[in-house]
N, C-alpha and C. Protein backbone atom coordinates (compact mmCIF):
# COMPACT_ATOMS: atom_id res chain seq x y z
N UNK A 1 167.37 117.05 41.26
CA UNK A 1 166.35 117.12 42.30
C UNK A 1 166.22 115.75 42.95
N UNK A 2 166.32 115.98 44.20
CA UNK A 2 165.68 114.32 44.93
C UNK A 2 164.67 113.81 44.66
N UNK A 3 164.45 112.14 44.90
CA UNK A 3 163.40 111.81 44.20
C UNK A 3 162.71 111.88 45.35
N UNK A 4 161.64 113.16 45.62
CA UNK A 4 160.86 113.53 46.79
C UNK A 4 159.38 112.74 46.11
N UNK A 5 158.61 112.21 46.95
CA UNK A 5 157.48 111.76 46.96
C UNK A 5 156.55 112.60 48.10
N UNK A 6 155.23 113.28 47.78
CA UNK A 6 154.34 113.00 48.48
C UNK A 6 153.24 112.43 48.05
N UNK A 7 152.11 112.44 49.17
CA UNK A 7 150.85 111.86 49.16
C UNK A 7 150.10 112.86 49.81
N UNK A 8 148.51 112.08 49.36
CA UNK A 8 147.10 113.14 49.59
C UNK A 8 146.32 112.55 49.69
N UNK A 9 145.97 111.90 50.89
CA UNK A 9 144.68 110.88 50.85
C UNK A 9 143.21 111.66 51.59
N UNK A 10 142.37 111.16 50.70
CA UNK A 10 140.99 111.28 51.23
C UNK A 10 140.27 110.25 51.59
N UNK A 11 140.73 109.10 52.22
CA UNK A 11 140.17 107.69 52.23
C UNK A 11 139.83 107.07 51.22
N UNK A 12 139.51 107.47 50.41
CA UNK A 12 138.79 106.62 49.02
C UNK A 12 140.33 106.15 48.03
N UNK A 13 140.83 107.32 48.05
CA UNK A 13 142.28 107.19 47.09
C UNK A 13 143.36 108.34 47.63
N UNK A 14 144.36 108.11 46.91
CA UNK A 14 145.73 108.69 47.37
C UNK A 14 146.37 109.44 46.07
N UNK A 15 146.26 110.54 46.20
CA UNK A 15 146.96 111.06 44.95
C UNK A 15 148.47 111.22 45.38
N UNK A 16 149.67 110.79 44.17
CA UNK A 16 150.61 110.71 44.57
C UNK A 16 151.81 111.98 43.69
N UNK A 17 152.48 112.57 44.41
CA UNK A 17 153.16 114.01 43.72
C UNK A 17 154.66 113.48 43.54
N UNK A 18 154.87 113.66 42.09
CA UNK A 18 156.37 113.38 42.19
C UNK A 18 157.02 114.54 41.51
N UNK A 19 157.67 115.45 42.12
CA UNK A 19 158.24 116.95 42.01
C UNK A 19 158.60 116.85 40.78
N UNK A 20 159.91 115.86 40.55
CA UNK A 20 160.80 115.78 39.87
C UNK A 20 160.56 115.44 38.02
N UNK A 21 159.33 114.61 38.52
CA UNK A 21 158.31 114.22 37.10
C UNK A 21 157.63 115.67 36.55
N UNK A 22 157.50 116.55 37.48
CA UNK A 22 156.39 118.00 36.64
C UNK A 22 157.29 118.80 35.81
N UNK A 23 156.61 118.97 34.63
CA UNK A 23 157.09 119.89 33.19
C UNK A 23 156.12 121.26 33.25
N UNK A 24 155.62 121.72 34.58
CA UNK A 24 154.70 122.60 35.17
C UNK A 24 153.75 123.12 33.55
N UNK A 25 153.02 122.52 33.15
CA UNK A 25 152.23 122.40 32.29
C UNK A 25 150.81 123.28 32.85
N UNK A 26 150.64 123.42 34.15
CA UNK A 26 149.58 124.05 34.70
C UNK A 26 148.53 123.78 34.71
N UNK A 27 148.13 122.16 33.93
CA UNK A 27 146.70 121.78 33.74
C UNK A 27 145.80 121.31 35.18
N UNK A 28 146.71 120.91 35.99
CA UNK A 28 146.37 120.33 37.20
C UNK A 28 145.76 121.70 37.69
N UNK A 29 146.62 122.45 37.90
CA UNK A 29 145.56 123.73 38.87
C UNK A 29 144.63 124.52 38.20
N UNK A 30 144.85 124.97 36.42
CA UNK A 30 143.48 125.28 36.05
C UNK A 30 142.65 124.58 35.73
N UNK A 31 142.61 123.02 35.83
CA UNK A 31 141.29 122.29 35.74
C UNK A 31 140.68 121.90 36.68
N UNK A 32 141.11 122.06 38.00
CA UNK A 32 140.54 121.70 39.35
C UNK A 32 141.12 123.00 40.10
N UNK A 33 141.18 124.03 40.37
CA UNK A 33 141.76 124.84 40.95
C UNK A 33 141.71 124.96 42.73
N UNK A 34 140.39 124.54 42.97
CA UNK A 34 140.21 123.85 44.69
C UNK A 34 141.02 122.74 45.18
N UNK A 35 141.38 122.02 44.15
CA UNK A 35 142.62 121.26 44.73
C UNK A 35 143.84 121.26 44.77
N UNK A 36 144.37 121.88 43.25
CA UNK A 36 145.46 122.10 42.99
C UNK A 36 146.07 123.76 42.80
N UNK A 37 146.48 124.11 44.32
CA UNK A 37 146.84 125.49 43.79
C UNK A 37 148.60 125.97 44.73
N UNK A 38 149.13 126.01 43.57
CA UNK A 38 150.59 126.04 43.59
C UNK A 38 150.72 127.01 44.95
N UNK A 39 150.04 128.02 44.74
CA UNK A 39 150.72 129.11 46.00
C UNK A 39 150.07 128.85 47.40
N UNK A 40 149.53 127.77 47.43
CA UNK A 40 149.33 127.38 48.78
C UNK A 40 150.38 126.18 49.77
N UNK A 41 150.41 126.14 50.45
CA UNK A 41 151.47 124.64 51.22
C UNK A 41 150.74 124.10 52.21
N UNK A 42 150.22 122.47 52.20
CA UNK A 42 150.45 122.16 50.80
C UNK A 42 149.89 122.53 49.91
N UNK A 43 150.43 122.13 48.40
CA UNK A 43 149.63 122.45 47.39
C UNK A 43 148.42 121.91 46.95
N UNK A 44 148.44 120.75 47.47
CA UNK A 44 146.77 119.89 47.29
C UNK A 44 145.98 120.07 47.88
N UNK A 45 144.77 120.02 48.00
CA UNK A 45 143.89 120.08 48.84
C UNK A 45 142.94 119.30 48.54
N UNK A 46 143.10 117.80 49.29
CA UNK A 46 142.40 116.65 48.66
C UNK A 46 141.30 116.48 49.12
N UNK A 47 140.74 117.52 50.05
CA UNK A 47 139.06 117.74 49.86
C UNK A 47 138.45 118.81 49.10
N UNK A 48 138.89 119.26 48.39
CA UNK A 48 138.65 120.15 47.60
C UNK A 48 137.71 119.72 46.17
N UNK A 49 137.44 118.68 46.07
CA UNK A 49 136.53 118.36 44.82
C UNK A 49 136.24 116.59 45.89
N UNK A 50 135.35 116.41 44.55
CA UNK A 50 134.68 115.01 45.06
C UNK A 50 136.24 114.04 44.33
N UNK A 51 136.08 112.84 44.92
CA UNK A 51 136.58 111.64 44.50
C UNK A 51 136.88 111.45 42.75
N UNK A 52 135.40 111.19 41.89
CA UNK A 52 135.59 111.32 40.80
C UNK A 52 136.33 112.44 40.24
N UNK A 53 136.21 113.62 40.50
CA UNK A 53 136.74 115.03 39.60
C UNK A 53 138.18 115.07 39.84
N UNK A 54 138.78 114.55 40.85
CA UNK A 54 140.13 114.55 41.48
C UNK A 54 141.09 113.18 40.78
N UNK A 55 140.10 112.20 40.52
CA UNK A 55 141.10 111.42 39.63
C UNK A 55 140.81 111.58 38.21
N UNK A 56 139.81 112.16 37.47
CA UNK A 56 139.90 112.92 35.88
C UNK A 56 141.08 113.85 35.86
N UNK A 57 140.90 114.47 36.89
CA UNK A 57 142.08 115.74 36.95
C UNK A 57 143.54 115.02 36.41
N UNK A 58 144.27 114.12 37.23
CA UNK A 58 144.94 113.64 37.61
C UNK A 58 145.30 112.88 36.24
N UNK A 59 144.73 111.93 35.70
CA UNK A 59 144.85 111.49 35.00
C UNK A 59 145.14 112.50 33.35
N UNK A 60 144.75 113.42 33.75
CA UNK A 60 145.22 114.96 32.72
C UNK A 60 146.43 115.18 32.59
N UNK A 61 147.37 114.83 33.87
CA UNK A 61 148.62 115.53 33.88
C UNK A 61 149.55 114.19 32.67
N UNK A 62 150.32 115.48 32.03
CA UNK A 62 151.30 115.22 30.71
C UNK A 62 152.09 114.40 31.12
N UNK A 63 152.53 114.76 32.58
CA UNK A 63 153.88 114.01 32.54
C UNK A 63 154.05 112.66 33.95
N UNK A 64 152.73 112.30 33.97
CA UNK A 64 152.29 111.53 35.32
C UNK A 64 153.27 111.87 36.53
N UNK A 65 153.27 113.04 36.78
CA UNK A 65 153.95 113.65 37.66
C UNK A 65 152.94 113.37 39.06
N UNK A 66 151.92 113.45 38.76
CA UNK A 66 150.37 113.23 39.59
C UNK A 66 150.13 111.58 39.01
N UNK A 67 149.93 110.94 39.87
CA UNK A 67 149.24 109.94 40.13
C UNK A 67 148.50 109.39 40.82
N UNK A 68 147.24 108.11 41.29
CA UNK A 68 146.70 107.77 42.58
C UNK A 68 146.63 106.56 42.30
N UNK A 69 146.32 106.30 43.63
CA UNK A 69 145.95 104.45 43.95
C UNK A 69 144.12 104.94 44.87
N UNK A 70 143.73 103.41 44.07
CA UNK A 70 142.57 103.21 45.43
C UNK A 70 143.26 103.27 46.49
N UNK A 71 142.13 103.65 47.69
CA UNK A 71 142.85 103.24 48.84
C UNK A 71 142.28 101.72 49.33
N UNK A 72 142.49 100.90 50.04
CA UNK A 72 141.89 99.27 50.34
C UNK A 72 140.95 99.84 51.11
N UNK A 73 140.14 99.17 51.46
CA UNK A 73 139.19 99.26 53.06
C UNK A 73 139.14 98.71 53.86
């Protein structure tokens, strides 16, 4: 698989998707399911929860396939 990168910013932070890193573990979409839901394109939806709940989520995933940065201001 290519090493495809996306991103998901909500101003505050940037969640970052790396395809190739997911062991589809499924925790990302049943623990936040407003943000993370596979059968949509895209699959994120980075207004879908507040700031805090979106980087707990994130920080869940097994295989840091999901990651974020602050964003600067």
């Amino acid at each position: 698989m290519k090493n495809i990168i996306k991103k998901y910013s909500n101003g505050e932070i940037t969640v970052v998707w790396e395809p190739a890193k997911c062991i589809h573990s499924t925790i990302c979409f049943k623990g936040l399911p407003g943000v993370f839901d596979p059968r949509k394109k895209p699959w994120v939806n980075i207004e879908g929860a507040d700031t805090e709940k979106i980087v707990d989520q994130v920080k869940a995933c097994p295989s840091e396939a999901l990651s974020y940065f602050q964003n600067d201001d």
